[in-house]
Protein backbone atom coordinates (compact mmCIF):
# COMPACT_ATOMS: atom_id res chain seq x y z
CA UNK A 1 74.15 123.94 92.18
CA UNK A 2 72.99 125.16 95.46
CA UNK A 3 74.22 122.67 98.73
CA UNK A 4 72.37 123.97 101.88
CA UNK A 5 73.94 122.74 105.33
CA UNK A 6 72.20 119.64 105.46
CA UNK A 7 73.38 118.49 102.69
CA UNK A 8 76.95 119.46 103.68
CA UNK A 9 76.59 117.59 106.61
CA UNK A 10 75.14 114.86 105.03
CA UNK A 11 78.25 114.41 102.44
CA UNK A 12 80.61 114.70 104.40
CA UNK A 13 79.38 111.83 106.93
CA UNK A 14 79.37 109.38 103.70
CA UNK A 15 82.74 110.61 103.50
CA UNK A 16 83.75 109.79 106.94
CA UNK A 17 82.41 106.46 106.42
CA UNK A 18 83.95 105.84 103.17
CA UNK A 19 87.32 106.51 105.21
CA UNK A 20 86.42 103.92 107.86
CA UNK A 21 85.46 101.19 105.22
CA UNK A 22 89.03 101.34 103.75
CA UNK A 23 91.63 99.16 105.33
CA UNK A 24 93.80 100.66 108.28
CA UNK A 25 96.86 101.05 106.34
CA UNK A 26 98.36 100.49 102.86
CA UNK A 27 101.98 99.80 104.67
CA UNK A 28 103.44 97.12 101.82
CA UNK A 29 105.11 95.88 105.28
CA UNK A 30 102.30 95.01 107.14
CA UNK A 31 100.59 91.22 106.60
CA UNK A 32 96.43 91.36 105.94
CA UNK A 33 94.31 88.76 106.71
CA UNK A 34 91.69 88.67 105.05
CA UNK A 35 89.31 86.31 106.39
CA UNK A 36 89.66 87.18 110.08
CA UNK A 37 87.24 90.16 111.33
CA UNK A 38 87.99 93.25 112.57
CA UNK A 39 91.03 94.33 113.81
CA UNK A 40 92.26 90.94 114.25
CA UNK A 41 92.46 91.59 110.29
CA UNK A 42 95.16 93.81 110.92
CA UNK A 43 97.15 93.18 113.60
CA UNK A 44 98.89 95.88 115.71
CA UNK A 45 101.95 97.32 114.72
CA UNK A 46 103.82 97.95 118.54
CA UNK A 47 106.61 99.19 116.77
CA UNK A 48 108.16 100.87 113.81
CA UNK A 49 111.03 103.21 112.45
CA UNK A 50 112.71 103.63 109.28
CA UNK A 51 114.39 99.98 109.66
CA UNK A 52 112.05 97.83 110.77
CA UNK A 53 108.33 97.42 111.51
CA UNK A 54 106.91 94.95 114.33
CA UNK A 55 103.50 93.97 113.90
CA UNK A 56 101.50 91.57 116.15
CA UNK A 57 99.01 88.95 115.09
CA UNK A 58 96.20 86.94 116.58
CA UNK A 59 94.62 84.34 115.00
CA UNK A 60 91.88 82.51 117.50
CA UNK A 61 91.46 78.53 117.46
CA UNK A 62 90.09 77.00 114.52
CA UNK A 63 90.63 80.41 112.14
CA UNK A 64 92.11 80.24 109.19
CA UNK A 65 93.92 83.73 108.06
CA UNK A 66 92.92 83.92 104.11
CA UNK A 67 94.66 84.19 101.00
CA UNK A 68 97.77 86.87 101.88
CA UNK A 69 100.77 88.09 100.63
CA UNK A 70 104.46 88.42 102.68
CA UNK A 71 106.78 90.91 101.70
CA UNK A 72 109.37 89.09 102.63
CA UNK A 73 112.53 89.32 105.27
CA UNK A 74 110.39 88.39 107.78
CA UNK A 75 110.99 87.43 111.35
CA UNK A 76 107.87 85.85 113.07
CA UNK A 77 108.23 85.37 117.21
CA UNK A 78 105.73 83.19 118.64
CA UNK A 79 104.34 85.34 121.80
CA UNK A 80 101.58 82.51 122.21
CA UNK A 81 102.33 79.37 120.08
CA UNK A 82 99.88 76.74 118.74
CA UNK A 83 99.42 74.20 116.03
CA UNK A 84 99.64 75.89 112.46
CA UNK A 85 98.58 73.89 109.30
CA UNK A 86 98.89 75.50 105.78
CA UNK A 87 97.73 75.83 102.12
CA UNK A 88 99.08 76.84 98.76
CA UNK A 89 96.13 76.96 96.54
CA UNK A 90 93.61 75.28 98.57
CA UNK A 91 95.81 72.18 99.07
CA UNK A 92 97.58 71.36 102.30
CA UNK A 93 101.39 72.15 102.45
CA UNK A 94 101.19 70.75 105.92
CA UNK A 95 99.07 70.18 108.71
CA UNK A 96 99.29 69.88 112.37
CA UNK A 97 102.53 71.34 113.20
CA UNK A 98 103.33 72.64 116.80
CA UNK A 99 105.21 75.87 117.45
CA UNK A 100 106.25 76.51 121.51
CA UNK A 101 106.05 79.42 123.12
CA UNK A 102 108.97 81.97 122.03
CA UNK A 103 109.74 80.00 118.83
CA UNK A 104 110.88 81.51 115.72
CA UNK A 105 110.89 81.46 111.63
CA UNK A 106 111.71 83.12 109.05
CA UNK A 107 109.87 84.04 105.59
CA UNK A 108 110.55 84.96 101.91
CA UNK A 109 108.35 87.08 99.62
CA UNK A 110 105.55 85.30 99.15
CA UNK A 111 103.10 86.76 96.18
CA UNK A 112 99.48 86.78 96.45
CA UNK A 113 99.06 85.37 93.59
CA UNK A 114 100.56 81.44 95.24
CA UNK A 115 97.62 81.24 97.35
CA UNK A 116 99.15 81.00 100.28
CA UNK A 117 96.81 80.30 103.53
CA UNK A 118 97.56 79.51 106.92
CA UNK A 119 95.30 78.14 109.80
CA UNK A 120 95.16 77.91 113.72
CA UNK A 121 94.01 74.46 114.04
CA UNK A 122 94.41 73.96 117.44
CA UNK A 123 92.40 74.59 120.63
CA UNK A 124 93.91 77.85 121.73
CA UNK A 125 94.68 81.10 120.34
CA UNK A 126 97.67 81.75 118.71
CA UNK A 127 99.69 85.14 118.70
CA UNK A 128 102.51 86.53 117.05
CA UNK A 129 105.01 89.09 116.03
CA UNK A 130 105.97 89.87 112.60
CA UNK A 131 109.91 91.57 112.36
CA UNK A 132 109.97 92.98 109.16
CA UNK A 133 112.80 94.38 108.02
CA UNK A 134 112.12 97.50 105.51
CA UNK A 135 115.87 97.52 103.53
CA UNK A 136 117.01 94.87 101.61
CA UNK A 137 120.37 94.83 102.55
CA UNK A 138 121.73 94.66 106.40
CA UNK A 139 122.29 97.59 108.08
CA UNK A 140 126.04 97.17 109.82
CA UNK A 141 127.97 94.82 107.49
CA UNK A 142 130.92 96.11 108.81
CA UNK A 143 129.77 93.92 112.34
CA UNK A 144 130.98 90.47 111.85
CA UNK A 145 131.07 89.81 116.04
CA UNK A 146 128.28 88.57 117.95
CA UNK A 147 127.03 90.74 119.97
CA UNK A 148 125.88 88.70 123.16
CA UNK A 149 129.37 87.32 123.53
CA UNK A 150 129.43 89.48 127.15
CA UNK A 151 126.81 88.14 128.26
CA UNK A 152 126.50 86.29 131.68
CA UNK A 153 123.71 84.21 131.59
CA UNK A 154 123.07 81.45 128.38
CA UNK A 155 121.36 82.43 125.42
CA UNK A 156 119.72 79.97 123.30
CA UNK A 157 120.54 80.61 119.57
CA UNK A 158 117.21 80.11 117.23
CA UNK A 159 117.68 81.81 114.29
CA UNK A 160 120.46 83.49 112.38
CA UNK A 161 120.91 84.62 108.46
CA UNK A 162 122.54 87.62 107.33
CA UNK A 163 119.80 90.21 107.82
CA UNK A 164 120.07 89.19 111.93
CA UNK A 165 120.47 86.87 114.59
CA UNK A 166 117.85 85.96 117.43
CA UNK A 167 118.02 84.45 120.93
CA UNK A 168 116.06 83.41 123.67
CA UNK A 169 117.08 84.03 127.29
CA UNK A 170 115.56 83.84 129.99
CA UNK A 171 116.19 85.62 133.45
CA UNK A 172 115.51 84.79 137.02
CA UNK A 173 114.34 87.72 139.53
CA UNK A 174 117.27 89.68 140.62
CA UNK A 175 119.30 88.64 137.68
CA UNK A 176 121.26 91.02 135.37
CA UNK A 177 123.54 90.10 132.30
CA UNK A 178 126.91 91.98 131.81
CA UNK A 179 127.52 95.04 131.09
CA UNK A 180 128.40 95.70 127.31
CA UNK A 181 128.67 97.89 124.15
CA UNK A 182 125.89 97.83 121.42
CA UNK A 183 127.05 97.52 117.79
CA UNK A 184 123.79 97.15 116.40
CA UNK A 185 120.69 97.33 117.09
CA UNK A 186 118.75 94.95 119.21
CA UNK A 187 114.97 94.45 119.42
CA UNK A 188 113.90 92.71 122.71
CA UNK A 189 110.37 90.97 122.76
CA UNK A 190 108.77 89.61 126.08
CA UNK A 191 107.60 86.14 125.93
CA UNK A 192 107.07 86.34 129.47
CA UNK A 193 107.01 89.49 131.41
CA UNK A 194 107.97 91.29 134.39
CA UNK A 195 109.60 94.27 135.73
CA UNK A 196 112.72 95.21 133.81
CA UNK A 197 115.41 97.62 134.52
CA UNK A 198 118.18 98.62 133.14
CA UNK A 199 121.47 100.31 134.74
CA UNK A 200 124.45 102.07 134.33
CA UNK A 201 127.44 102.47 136.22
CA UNK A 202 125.78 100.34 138.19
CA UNK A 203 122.65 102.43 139.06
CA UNK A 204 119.35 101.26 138.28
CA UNK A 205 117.19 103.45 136.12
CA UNK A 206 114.19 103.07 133.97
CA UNK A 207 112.25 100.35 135.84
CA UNK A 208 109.40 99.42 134.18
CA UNK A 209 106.95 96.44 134.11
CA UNK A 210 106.17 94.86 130.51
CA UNK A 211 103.40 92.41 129.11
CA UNK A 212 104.05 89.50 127.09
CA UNK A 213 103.96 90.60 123.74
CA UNK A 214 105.66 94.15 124.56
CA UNK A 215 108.95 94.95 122.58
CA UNK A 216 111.35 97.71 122.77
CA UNK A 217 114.20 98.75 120.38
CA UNK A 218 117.57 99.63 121.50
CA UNK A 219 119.31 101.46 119.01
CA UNK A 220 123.10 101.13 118.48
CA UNK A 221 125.09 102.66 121.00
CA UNK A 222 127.98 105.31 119.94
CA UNK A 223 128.87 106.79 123.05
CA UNK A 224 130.70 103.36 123.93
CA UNK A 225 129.60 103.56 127.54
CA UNK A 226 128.49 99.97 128.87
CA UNK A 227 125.20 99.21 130.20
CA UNK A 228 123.23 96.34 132.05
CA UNK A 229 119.85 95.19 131.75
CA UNK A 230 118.25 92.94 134.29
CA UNK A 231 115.10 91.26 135.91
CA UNK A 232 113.72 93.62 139.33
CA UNK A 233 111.12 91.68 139.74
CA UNK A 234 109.70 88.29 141.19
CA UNK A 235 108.69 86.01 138.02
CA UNK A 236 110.54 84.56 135.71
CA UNK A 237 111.28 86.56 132.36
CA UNK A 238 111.40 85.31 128.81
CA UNK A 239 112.89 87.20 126.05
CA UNK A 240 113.21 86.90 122.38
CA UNK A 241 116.56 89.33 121.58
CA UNK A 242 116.79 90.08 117.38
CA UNK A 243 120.58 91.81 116.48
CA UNK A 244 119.93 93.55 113.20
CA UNK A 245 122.89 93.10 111.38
């Protein structure tokens, strides 16, 4: 059959919009929620590499997320927290529970198929980062010592299982932490921002002013020359550090 150019043109725009109707990505890592619009469906994924996948949530006051699956060895990081209630099947689990700012969890697989739902039923938005972790076994078995241990200023320990260990810290303007080695890698995830620099040798380098919600990966450092991060500016900042283990 003959096509003239109209017709061309005319396909291939249904095409386009076929595309566009289809969801953003079929990554079995990232969470869907289906019964928020847009690209609050989907999230944003701020980070990802062969490891691990971050991928950041908002669900608005009053929304409930939909029916979803979790693939499991999850870390969520409360950028924003809120009150969360939940469903399995269309009856409660819980209701009313209160997450801080900078809190943390952790969640198993979680089939589609249990009906699990969860809701912001509070008066503010609620945002969050999903750590995923792509392997199912860790990545540096071989480290058994805590990482932070040179450290100068207190962590607070929140979470820890054998796939990783998270902190909170937070830092003062003008403060650094100690130098030190990295045997693993660390993700660092801004609760509350600022300007944040790191240094070797003593030497500050890389200054660079992050968001709350921002996150940056530091891989695992071979060359076994210390380094030093630190707060150059004039707020207060709050991290979330995850050691992959």
């Amino acid at each position: 059959m003959k096509i003239n150019i109209h017709n061309k043109l005319y396909m291939l725009m249904l095409i386009l919009l076929a595309s566009c109707a289809t969801p953003k990505s079929q990554n079995p890592f990232l969470l869907v929620y289906p019964d928020l619009e847009g690209d609050y469906r989907y999230g944003e994924v701020v980070l990802e590499n062969e490891n691990v996948i971050l991928q950041k949530l908002i669900v608005g006051a009053g929304q409930w997320e939909g029916v979803h699956s979790h693939p499991g060895n999850q870390l969520y990081v409360h950028i924003r927290g809120g009150e969360w209630s939940g469903k399995l099947n269309g009856e409660f689990e819980y209701y009313g529970e209160i997450d801080a700012d900078g809190s943390v969890g952790w969640m198993d697989a979680i089939p589609e198929s249990a009906g699990h739902n969860s809701g912001n039923t509070g008066d503010n938005d609620i945002e969050l980062i999903y750590v995923t972790l792509k392997k199912d076994t860790p990545l540096y078995p071989q480290n058994k010592k805590n990482t932070y241990s040179h450290m100068n200023q207190s962590l607070e320990l929140l979470f820890e299982n054998e796939r990783l260990i998270a902190h909170r810290q937070k830092l003062e303007p003008g403060q650094w932490q100690n130098s030190y080695n990295l045997t693993g890698d660390q993700l660092y995830i801004f609760i509350k921002g600022g300007q944040w620099a790191v240094r070797k040798k003593g030497e500050p380098y890389n200054s660079q002013l992050y968001k709350a919600g921002s996150a940056e990966l530091m891989k695992k450092n071979t060359s076994e020359e210390s380094f030093e991060y630190g707060n150059t500016g004039n707020t207060l900042i709050e991290i979330v550090w995850v050691t992959l283990k």
